[in-house]
N, C-alpha and C. Protein backbone atom coordinates (compact mmCIF):
# COMPACT_ATOMS: atom_id res chain seq x y z
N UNK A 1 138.68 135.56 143.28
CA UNK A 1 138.96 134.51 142.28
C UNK A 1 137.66 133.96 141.70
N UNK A 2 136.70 133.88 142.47
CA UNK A 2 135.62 133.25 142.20
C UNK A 2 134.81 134.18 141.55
N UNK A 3 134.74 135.50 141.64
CA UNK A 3 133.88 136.16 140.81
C UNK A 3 134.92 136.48 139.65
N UNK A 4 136.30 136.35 139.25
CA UNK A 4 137.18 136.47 138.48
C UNK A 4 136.55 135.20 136.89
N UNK A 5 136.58 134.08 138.19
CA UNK A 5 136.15 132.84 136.85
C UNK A 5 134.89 133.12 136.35
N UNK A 6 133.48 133.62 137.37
CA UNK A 6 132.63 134.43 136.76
C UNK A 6 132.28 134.63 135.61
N UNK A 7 133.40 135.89 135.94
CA UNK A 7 133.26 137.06 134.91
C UNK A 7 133.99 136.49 133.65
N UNK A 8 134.89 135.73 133.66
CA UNK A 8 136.00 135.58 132.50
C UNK A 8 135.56 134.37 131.79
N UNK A 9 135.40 132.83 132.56
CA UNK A 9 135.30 131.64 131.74
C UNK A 9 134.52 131.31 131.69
N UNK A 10 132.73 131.81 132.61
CA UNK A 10 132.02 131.10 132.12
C UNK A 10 131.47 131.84 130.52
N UNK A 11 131.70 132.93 130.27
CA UNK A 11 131.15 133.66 129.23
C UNK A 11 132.21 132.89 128.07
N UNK A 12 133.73 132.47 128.22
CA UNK A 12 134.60 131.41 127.40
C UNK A 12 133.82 130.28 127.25
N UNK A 13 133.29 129.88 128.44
CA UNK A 13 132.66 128.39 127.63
C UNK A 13 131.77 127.95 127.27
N UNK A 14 130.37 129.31 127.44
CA UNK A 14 129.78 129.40 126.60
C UNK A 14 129.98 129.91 125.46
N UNK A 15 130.67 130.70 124.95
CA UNK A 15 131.43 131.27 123.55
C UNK A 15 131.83 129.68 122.54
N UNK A 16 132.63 129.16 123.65
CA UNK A 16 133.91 127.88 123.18
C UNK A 16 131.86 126.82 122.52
N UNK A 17 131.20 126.41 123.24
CA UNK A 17 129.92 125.90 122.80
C UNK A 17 129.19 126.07 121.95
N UNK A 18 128.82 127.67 121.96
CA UNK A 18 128.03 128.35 120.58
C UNK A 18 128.99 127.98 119.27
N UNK A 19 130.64 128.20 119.75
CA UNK A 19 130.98 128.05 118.02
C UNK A 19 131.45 126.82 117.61
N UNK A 20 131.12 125.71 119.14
CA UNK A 20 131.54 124.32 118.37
C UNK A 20 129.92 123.93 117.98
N UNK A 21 128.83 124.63 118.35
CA UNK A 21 127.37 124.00 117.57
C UNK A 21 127.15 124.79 115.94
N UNK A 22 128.15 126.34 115.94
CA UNK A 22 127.85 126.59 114.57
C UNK A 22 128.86 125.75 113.43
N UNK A 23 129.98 125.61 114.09
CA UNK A 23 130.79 124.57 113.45
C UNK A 23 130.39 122.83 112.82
N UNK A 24 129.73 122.60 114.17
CA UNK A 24 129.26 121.57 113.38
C UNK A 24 128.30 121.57 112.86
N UNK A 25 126.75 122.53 112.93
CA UNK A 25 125.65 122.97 111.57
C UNK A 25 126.54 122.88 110.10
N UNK A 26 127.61 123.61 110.24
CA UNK A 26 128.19 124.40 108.79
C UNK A 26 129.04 123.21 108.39
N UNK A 27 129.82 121.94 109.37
CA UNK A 27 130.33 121.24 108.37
C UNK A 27 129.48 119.96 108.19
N UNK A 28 128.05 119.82 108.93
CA UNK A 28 127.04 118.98 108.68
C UNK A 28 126.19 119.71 106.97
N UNK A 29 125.71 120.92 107.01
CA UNK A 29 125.43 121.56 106.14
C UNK A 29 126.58 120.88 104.45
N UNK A 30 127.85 121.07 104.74
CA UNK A 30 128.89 121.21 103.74
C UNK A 30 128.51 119.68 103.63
N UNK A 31 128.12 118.73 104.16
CA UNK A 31 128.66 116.99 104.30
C UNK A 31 127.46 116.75 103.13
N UNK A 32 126.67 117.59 103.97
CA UNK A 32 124.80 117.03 102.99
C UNK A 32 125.10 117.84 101.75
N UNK A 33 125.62 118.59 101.57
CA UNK A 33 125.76 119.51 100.34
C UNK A 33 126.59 118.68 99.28
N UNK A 34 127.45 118.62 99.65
CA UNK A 34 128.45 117.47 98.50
C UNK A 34 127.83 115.68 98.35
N UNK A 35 127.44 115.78 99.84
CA UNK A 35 126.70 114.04 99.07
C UNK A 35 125.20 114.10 97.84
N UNK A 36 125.14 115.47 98.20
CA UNK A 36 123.84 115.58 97.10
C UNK A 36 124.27 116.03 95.78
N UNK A 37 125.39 116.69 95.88
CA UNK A 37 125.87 116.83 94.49
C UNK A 37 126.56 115.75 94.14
N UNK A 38 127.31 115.06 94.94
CA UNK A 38 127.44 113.46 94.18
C UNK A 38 126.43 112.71 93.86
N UNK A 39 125.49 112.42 94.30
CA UNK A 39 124.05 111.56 94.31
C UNK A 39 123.59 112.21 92.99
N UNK A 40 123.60 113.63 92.61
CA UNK A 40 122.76 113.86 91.30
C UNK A 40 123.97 113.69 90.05
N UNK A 41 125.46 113.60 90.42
CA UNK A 41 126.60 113.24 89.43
C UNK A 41 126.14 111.42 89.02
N UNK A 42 125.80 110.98 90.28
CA UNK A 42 125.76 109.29 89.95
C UNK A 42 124.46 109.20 88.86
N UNK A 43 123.45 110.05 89.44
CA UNK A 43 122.28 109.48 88.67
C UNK A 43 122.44 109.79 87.78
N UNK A 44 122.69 111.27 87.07
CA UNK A 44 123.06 112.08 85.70
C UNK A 44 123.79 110.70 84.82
N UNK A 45 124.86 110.03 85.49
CA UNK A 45 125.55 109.26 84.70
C UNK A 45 124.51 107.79 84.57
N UNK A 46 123.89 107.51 85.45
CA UNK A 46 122.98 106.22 85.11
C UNK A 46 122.05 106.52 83.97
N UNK A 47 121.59 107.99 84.76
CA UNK A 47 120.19 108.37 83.17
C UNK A 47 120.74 108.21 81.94
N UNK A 48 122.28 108.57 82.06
CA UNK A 48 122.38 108.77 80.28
C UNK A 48 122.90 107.13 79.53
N UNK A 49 123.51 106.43 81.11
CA UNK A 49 123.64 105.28 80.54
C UNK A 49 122.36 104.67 80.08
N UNK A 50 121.34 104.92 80.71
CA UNK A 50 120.07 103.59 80.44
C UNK A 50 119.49 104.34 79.00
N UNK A 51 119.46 105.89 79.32
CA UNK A 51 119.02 106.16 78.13
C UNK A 51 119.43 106.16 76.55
N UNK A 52 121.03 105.49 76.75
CA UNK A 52 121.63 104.84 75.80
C UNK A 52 120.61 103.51 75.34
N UNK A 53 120.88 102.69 76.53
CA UNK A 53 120.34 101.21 76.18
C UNK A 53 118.81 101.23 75.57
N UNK A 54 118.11 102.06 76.32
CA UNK A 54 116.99 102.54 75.83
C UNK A 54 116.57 102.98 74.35
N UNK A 55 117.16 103.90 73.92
CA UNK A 55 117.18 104.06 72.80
C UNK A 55 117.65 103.03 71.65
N UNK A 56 118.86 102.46 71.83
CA UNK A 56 119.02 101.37 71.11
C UNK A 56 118.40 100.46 71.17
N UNK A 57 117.58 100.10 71.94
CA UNK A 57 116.81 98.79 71.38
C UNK A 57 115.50 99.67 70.34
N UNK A 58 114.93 100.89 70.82
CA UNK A 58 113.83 101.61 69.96
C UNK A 58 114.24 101.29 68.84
N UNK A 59 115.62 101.83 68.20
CA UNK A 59 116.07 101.84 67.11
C UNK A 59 116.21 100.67 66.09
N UNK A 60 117.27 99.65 67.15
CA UNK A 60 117.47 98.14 66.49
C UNK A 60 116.11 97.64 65.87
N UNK A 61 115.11 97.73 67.23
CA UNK A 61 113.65 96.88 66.91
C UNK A 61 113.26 97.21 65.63
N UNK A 62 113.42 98.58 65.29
CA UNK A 62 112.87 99.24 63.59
C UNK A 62 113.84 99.05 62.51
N UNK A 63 114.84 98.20 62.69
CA UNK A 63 115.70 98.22 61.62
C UNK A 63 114.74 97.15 60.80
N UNK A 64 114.95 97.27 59.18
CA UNK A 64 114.99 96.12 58.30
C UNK A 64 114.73 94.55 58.88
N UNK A 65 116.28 94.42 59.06
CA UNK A 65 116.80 92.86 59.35
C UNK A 65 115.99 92.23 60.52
N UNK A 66 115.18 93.15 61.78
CA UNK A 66 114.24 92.37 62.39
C UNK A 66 112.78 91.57 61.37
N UNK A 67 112.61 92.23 60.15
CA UNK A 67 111.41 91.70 59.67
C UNK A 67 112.01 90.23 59.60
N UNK A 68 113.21 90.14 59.76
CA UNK A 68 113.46 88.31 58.97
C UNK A 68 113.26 87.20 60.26
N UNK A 69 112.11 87.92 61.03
CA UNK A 69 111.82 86.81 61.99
C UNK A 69 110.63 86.23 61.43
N UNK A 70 109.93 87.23 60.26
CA UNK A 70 108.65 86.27 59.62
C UNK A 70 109.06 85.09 58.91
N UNK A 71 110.18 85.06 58.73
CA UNK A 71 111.02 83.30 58.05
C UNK A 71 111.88 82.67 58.91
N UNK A 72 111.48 83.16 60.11
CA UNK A 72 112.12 82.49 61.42
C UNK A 72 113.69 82.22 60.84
N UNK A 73 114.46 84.16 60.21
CA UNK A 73 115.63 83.71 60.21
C UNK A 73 116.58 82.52 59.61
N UNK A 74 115.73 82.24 58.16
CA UNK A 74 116.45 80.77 57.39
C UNK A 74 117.60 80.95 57.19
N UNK A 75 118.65 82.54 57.21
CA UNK A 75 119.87 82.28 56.73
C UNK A 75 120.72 82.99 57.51
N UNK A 76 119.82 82.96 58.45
CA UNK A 76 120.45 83.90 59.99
C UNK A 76 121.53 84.86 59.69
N UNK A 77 120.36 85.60 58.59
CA UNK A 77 121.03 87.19 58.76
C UNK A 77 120.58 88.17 59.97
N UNK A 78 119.67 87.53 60.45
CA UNK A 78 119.53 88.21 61.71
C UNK A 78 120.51 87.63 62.83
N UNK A 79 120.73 86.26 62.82
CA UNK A 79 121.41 86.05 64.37
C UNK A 79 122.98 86.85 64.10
N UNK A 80 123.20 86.61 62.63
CA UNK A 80 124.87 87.76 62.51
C UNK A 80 124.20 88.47 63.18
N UNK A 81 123.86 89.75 62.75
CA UNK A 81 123.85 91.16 63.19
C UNK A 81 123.56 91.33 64.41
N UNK A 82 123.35 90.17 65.07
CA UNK A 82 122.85 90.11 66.46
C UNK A 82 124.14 90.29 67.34
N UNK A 83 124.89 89.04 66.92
CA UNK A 83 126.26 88.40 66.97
C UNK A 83 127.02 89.75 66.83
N UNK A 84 127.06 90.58 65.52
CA UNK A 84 128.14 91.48 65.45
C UNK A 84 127.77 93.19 66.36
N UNK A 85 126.25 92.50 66.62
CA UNK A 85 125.87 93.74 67.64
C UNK A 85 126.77 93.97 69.08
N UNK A 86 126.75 92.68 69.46
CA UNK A 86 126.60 92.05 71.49
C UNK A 86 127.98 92.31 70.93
N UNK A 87 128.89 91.81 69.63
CA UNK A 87 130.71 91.95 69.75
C UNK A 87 131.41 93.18 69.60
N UNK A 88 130.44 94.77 69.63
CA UNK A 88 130.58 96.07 69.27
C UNK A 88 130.49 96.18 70.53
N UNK A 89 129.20 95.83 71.81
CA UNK A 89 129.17 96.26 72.87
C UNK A 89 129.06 95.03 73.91
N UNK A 90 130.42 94.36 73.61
CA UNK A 90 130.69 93.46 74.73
C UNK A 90 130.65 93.47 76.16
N UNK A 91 130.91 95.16 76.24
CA UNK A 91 130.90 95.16 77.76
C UNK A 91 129.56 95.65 78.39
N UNK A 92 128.63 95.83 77.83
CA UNK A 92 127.39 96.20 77.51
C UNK A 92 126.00 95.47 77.41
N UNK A 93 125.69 94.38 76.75
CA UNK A 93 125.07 93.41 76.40
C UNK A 93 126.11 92.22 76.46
N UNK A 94 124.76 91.16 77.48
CA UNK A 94 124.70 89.88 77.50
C UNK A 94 124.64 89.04 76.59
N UNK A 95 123.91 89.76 76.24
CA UNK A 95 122.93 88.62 74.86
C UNK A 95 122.07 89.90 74.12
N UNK A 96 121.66 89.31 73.24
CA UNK A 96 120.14 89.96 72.03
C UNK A 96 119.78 88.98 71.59
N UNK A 97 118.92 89.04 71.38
CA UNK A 97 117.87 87.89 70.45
C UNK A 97 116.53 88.46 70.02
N UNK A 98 115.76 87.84 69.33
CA UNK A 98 114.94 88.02 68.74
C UNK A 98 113.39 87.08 68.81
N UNK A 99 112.57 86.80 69.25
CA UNK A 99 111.66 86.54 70.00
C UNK A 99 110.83 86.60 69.25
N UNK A 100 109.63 85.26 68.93
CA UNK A 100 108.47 85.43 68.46
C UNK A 100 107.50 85.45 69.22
N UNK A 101 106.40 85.35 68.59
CA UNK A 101 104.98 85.50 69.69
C UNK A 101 104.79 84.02 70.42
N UNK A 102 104.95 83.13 70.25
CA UNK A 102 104.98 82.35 71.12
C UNK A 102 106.27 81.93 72.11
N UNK A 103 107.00 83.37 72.48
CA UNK A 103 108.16 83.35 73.17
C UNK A 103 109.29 82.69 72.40
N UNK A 104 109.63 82.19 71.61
CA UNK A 104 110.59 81.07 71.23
C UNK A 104 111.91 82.06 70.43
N UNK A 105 112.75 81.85 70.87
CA UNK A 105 113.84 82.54 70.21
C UNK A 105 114.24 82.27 68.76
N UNK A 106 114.34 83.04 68.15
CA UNK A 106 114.04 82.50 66.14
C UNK A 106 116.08 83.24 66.15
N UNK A 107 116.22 84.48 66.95
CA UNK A 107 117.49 84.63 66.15
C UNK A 107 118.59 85.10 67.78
N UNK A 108 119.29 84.99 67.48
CA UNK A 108 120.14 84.98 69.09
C UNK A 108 122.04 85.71 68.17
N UNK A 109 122.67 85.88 69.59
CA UNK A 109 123.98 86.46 69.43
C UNK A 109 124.44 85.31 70.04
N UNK A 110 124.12 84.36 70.51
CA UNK A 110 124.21 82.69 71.12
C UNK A 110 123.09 81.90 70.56
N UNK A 111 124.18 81.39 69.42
CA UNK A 111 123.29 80.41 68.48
C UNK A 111 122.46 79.36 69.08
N UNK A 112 123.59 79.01 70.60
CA UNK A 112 123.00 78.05 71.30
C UNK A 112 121.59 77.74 71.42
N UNK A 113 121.33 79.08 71.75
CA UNK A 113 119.53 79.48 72.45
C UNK A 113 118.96 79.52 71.13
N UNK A 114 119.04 79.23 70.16
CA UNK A 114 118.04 79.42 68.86
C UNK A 114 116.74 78.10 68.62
N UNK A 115 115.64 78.45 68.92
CA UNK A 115 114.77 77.43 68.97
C UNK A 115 114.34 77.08 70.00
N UNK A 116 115.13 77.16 71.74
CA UNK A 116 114.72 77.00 72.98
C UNK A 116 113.82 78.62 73.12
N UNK A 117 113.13 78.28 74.32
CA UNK A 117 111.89 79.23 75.02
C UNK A 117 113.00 80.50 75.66
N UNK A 118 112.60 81.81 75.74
CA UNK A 118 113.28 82.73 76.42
C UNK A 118 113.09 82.50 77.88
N UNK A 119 114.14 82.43 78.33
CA UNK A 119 113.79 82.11 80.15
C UNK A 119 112.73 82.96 80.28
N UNK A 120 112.71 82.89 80.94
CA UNK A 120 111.22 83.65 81.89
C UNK A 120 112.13 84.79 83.24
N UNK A 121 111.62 85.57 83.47
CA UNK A 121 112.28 87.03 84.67
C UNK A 121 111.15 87.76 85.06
N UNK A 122 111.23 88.14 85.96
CA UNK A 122 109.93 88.97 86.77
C UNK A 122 110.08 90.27 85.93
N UNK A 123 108.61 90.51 85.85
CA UNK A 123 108.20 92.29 85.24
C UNK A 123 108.98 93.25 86.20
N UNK A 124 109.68 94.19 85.76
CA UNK A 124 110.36 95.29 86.98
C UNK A 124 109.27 96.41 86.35
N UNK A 125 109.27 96.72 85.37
CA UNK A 125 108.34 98.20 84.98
C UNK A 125 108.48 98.48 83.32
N UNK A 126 107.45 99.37 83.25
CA UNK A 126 107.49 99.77 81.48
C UNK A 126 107.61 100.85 81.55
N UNK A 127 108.83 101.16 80.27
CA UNK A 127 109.20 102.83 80.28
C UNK A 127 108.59 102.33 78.34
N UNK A 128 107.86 104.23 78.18
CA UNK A 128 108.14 104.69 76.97
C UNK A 128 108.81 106.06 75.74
N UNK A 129 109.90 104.68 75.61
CA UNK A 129 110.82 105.58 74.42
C UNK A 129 110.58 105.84 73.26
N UNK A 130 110.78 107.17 73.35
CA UNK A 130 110.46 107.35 71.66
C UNK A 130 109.05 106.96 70.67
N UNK A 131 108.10 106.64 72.02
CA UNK A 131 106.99 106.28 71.47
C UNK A 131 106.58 104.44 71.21
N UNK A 132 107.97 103.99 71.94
CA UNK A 132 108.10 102.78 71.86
C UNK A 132 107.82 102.15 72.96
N UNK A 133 107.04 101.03 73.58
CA UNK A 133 106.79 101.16 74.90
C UNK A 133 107.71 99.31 74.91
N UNK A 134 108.63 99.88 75.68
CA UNK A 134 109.67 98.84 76.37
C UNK A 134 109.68 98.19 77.48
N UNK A 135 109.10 96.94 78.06
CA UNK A 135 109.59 96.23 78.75
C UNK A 135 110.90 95.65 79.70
N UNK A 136 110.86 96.29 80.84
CA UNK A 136 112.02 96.04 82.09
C UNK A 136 111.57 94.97 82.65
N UNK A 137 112.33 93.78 82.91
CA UNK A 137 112.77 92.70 83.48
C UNK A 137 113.41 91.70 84.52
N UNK A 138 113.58 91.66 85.42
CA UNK A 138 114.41 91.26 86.55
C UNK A 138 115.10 89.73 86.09
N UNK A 139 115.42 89.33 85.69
CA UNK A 139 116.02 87.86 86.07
C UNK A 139 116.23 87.20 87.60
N UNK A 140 115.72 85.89 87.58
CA UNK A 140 116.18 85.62 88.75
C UNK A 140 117.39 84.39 88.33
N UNK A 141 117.47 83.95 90.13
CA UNK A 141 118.50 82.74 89.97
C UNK A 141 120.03 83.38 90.32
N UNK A 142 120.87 83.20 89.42
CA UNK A 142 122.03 83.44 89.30
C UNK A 142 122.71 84.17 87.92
N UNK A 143 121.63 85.20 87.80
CA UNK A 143 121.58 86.42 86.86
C UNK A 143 120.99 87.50 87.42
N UNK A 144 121.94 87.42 88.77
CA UNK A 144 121.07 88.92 89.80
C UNK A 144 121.93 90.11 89.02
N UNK A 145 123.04 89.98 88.44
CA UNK A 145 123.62 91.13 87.07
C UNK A 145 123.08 91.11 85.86
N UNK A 146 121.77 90.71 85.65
CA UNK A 146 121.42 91.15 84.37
C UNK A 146 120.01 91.91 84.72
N UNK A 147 119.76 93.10 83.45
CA UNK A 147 118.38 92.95 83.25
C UNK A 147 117.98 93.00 82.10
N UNK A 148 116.95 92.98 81.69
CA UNK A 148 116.48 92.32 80.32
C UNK A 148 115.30 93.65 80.19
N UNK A 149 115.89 93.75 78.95
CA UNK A 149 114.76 94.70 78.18
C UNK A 149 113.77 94.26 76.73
N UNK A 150 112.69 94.23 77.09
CA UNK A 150 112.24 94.06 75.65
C UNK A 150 111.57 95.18 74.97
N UNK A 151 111.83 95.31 73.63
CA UNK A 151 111.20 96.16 72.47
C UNK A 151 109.94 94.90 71.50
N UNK A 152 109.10 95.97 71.11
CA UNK A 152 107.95 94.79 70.47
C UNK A 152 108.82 95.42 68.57
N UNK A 153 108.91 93.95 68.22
CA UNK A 153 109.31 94.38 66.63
C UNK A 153 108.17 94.18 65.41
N UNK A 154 107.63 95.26 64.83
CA UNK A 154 106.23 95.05 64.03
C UNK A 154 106.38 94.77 62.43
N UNK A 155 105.28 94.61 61.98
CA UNK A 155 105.62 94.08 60.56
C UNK A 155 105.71 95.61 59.97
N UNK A 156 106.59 95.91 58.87
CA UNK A 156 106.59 97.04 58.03
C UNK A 156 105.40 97.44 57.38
N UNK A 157 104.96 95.93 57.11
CA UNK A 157 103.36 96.03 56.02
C UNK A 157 102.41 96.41 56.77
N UNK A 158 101.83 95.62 57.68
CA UNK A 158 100.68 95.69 58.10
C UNK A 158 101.06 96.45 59.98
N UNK A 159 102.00 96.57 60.48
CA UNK A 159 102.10 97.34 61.35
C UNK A 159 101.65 96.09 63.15
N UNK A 160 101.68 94.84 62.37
CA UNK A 160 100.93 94.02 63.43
C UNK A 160 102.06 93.57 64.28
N UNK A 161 102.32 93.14 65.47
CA UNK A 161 103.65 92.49 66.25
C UNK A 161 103.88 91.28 65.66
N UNK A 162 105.03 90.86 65.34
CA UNK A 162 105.96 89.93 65.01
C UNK A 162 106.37 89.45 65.99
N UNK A 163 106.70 89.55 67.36
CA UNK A 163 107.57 89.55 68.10
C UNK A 163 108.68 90.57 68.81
N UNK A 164 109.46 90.22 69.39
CA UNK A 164 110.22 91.37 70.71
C UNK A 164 111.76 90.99 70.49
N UNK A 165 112.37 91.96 70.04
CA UNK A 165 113.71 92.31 70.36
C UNK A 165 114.31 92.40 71.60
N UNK A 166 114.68 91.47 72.52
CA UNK A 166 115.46 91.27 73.97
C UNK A 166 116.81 91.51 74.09
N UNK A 167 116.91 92.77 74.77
CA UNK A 167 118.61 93.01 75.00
C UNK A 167 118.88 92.51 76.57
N UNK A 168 119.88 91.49 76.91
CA UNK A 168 120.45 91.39 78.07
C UNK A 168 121.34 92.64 78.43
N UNK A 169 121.36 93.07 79.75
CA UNK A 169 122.12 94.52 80.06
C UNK A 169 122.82 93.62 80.74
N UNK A 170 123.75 93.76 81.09
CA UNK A 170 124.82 93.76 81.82
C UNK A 170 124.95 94.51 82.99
N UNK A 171 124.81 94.19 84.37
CA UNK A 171 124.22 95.44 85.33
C UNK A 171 125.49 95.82 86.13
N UNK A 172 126.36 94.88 85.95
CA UNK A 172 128.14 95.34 86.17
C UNK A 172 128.21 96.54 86.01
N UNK A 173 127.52 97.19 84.86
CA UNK A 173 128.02 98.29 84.21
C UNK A 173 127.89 99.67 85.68
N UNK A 174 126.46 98.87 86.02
CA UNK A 174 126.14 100.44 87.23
C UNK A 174 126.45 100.23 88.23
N UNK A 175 126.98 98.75 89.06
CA UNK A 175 127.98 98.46 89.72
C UNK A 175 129.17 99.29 89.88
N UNK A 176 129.49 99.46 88.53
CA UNK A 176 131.44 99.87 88.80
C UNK A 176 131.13 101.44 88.86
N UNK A 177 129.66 101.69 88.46
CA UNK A 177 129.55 103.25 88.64
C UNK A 177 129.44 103.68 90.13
N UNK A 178 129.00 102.87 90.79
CA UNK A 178 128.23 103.30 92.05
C UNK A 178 129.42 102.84 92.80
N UNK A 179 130.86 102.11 92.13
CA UNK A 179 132.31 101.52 93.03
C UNK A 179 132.71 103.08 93.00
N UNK A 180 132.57 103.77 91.65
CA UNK A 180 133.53 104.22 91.84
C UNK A 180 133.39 105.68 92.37
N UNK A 181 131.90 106.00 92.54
CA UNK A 181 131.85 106.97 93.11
C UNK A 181 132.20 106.83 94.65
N UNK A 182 131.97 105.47 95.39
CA UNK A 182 131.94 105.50 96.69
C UNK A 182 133.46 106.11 97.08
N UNK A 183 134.36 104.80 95.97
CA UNK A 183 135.83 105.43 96.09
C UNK A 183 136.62 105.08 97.43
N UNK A 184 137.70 105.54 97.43
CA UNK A 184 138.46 105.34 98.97
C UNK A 184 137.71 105.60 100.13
N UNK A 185 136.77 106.57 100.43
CA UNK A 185 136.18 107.22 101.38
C UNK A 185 135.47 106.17 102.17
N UNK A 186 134.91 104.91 101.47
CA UNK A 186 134.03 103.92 101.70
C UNK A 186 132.85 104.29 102.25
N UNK A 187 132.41 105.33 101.12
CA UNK A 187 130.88 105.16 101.35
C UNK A 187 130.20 103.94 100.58
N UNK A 188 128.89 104.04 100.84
CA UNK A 188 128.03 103.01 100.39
C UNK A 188 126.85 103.99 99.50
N UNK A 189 126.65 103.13 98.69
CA UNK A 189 125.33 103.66 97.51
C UNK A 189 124.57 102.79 96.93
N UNK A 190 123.51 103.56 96.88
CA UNK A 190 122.40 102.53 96.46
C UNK A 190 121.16 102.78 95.54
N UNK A 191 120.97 102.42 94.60
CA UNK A 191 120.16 102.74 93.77
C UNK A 191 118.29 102.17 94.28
N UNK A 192 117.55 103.19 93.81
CA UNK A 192 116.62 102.55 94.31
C UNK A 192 115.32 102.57 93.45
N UNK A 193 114.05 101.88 92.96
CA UNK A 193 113.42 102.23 92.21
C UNK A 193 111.99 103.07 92.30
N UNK A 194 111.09 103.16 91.55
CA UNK A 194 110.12 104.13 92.24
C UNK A 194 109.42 103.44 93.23
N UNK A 195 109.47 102.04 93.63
CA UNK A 195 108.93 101.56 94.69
C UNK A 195 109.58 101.09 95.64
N UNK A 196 110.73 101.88 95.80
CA UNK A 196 111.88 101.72 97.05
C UNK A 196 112.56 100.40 97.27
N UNK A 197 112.59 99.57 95.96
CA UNK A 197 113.64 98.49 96.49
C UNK A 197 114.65 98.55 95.37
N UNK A 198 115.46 98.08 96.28
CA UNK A 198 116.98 98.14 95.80
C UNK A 198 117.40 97.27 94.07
N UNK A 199 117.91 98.57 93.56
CA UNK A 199 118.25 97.68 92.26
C UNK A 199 119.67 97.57 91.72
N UNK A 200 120.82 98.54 92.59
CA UNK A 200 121.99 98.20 92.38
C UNK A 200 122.85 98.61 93.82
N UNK A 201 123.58 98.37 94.15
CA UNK A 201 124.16 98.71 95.67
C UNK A 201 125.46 98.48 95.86
C-alpha cells in the first residue's frame, strides 16, 4: 500500500501543484493584461477629452471678439459670446472670462465677476498647443472639481499680450470617466500627473 501511494499520488500531487501554479501565472497574466488595456482605453479617452479643451481655448483666444478687451468690453460683446460659449458646453465649462494684465476680469459668462480680481489657484503645469503655450491651474478651497486653464490673448496689430482667456473645466467630467470604467467590479482608478500626485480618483 505504501509503495502503491508512492508510486500513484505523490506524482498526483505534484502534477495537481504544477498546474494550480501554471493556472494561476496564466489567470494573473490574463488579470494584468485586461487592466492594461483598460488603463490605456481610460487614458485614450482623457487625452482626447483635454485635447478638446485644449484646443479650444488656442482657438477662442485668436478669435476677433477677444481684441474687445482693449475697451475693457463697453458693450459686452465679449461677455455674450462668453455667456453663449459656457451655454453650448454647460456640462463642460464652469466659467470663461477674459482677463487683463493686471488680473482683473473685463468680460465673464458670470456678469457677476466683471471688474472683481480672478481668484488666484496654484500653478499645476504648462502644456504647448498649437504653438500656444497654456497655463494649468489647480484651484483650491472648495473647487477641488475645477481646473482652470489659461490662454494669453494678443493684440492683432502689434502682436503684444492684452491679457488671458480663462476656461473653468469642470473636472466631474473625468470623474464619471474613471466611475465608469471602474463599473460594478469596484475597482478603483486613479489618475496621476508627471509628478505622481493624484489628480482625479
Amino acid at each position: 500500500l505504501a509503495a502503491f501511494l508512492s508510486v500513484g499520488l505523490l506524482p498526483a500531487i505534484l502534477l495537481a501543484g504544477l498546474a494550480f501554479v501554471k493556472t494561476k501565472a496564466a489567470i494573473q497574466q490574463e488579470i494584468e493584461r485586461n487592466l492594461t488595456v483598460q488603463a490605456a482605453s481610460v487614458s485614450a479617452n482623457l487625452d482626447k477629452m483635454l485635447f478638446e479643451r485644449l484646443q479650444n481655448a488656442v482657438t477662442w483666444s485668436r478669435l476677433d471678439v477677444m481684441q474687445d478687451i482693449q475697451v475693457r468690453d463697453v458693450d459686452k460683446r465679449l461677455s455674450m459670446f462668453l455667456a453663449d460659449l459656457q451655454a453650448g458646453y454647460s456640462d463642460v465649462y464652469a466659467g470663461l472670462a477674459a482677463i487683463d494684465g493686471r488680473g482683473q476680469i473685463v468680460s465673464s459668462s458670470h456678469p457677476a465677476e466683471v471688474g472683481t480680481a480672478a481668484p488666484a489657484a496654484a500653478h499645476w503645469l504648462d502644456v504647448t498647443q498649437s504653438g500656444t503655450p497654456i497655463a494649468l491651474e489647480l484651484p483650491g478651497g472648495a473647487a477641488q472639481d475645477r481646473v482652470v486653464m489659461r490662454a494669453p490673448i494678443r493684440s492683432s496689430f502689434t502682436g503684444e499680450p492684452l491679457g488671458q482667456l480663462q476656461l473653468t473645466l469642470d473636472w466631474n467630467d473625468v470623474f464619471e470617466v474613471l466611475d465608469q470604467a471602474g463599473g460594478d467590479a469596484g475597482r478603483m482608478l486613479a489618475v496621476l500627473d508627471g509628478e505622481g500626485r493624484v489628480i482625479a480618483a
